[in-house]
C-alpha atoms as a PDB file:
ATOM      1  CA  UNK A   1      12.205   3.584   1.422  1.00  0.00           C
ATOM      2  CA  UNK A   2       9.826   1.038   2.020  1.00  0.00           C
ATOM      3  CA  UNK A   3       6.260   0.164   2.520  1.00  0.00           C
ATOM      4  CA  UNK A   4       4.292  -2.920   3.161  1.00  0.00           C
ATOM      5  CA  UNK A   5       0.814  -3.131   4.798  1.00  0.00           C
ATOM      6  CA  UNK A   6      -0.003  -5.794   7.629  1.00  0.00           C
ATOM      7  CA  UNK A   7      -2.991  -6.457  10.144  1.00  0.00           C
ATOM      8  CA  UNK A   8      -2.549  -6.423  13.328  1.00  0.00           C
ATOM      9  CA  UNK A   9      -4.464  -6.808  16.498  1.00  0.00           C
ATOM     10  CA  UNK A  10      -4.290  -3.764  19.470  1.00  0.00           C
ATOM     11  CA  UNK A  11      -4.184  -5.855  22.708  1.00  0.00           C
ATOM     12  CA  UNK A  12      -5.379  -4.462  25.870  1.00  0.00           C
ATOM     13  CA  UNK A  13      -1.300  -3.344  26.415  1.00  0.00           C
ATOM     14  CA  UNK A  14      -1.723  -1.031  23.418  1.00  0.00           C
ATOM     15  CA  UNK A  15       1.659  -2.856  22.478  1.00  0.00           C
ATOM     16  CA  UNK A  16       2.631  -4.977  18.998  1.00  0.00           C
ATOM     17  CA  UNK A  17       5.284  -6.934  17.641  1.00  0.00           C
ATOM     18  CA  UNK A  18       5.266  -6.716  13.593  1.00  0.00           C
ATOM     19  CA  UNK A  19       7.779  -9.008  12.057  1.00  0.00           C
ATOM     20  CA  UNK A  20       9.572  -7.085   8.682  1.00  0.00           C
ATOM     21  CA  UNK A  21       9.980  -8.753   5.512  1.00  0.00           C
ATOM     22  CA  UNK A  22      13.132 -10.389   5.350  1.00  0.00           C
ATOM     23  CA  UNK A  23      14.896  -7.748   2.952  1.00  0.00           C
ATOM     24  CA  UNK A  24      15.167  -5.305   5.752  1.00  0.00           C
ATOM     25  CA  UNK A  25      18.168  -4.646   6.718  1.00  0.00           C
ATOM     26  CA  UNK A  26      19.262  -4.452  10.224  1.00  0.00           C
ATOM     27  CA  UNK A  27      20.313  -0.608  11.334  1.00  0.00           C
ATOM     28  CA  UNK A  28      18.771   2.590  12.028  1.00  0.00           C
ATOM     29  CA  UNK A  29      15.307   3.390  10.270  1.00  0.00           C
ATOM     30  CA  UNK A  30      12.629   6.088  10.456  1.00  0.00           C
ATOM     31  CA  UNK A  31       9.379   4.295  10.690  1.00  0.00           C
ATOM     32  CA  UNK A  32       6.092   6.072  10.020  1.00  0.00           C
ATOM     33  CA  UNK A  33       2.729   4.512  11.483  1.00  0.00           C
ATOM     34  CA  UNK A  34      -0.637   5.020   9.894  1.00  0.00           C
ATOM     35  CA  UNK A  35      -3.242   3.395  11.195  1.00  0.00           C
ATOM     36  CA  UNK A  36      -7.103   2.573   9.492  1.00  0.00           C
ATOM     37  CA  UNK A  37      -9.442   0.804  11.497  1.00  0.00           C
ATOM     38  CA  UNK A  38     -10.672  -2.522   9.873  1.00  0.00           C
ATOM     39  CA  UNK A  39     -14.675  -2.543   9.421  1.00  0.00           C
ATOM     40  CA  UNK A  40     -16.690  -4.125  11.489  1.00  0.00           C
ATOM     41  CA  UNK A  41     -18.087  -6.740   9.352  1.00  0.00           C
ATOM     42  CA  UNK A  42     -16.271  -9.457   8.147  1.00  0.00           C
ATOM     43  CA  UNK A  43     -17.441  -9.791   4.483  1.00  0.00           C
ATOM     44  CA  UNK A  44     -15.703  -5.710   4.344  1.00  0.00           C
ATOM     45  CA  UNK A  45     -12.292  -5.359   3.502  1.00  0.00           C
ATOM     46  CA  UNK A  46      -9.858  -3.176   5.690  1.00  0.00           C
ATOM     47  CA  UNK A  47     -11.089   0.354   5.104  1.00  0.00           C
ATOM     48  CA  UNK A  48     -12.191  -0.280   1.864  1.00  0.00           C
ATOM     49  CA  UNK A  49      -9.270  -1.391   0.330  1.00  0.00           C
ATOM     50  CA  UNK A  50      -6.006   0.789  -0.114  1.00  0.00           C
ATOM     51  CA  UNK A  51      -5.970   4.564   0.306  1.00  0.00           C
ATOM     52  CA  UNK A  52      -4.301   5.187  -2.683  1.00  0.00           C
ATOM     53  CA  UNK A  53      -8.109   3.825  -4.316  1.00  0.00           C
ATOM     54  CA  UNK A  54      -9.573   7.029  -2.804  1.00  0.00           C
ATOM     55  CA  UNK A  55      -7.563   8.908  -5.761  1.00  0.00           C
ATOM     56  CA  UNK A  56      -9.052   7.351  -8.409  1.00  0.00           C
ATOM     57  CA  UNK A  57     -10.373   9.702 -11.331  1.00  0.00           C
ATOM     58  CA  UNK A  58      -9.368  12.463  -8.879  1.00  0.00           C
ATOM     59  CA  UNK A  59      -6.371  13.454 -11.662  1.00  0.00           C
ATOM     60  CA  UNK A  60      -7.334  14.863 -14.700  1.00  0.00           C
ATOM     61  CA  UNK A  61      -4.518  15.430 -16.607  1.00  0.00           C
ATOM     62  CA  UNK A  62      -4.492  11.751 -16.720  1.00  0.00           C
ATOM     63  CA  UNK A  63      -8.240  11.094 -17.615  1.00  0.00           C
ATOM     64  CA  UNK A  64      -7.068  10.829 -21.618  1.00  0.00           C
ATOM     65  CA  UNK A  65      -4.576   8.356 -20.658  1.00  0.00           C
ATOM     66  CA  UNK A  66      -4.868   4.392 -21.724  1.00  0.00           C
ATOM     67  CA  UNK A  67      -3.751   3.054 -18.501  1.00  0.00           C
ATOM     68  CA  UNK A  68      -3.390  -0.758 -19.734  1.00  0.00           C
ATOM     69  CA  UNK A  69      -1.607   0.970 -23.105  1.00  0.00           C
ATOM     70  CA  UNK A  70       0.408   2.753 -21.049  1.00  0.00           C
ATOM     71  CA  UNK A  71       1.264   0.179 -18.667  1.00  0.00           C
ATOM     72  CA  UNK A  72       2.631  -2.109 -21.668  1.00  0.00           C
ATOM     73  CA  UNK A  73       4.320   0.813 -23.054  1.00  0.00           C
ATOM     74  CA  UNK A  74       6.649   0.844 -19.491  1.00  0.00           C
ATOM     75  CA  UNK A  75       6.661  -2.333 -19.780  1.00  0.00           C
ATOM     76  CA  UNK A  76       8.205  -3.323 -23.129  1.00  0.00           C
ATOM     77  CA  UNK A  77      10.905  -0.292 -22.208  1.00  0.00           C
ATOM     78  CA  UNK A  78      11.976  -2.054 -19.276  1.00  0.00           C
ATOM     79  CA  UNK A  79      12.416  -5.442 -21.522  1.00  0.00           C
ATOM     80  CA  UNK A  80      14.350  -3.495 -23.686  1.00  0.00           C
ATOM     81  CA  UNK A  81      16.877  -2.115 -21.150  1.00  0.00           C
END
């Protein structure tokens, strides 16, 4: 599975042409659409930023967690592999 995030613009057709990232392969795919509507002013990002942001703090069997500690810990075991 993959996921990627683009803008686009709705024309008056209701119809768009998104070009994939080149490591798509050609063949038959299952393609979910979910779409935010960008703010109105310019200065705001897209919907305030990713959804996945939304779910910050929200789990708290994680709230005793180092993230950056844990991060490097990940980190150093995929160097090791």
């Amino acid at each position: 599975m993959k996921t990627f995030e683009v803008m686009v613009n709705i024309p008056e057709n209701r119809q768009m042409m998104i070009e994939l990232p080149k490591d798509i392969e050609s063949g038959d795919y299952q393609v979910v659409v979910v779409m935010t509507p960008a703010k109105d002013s310019a200065n705001d990002t897209l919907a305030s930023g990713h959804q996945l942001n939304e779910l910050a703090g929200q789990v708290k069997s994680f709230s005793g967690v180092d993230a950056v500690a844990w991060q490097q810990q990940v980190r150093n075991e995929w160097d090791a592999s």
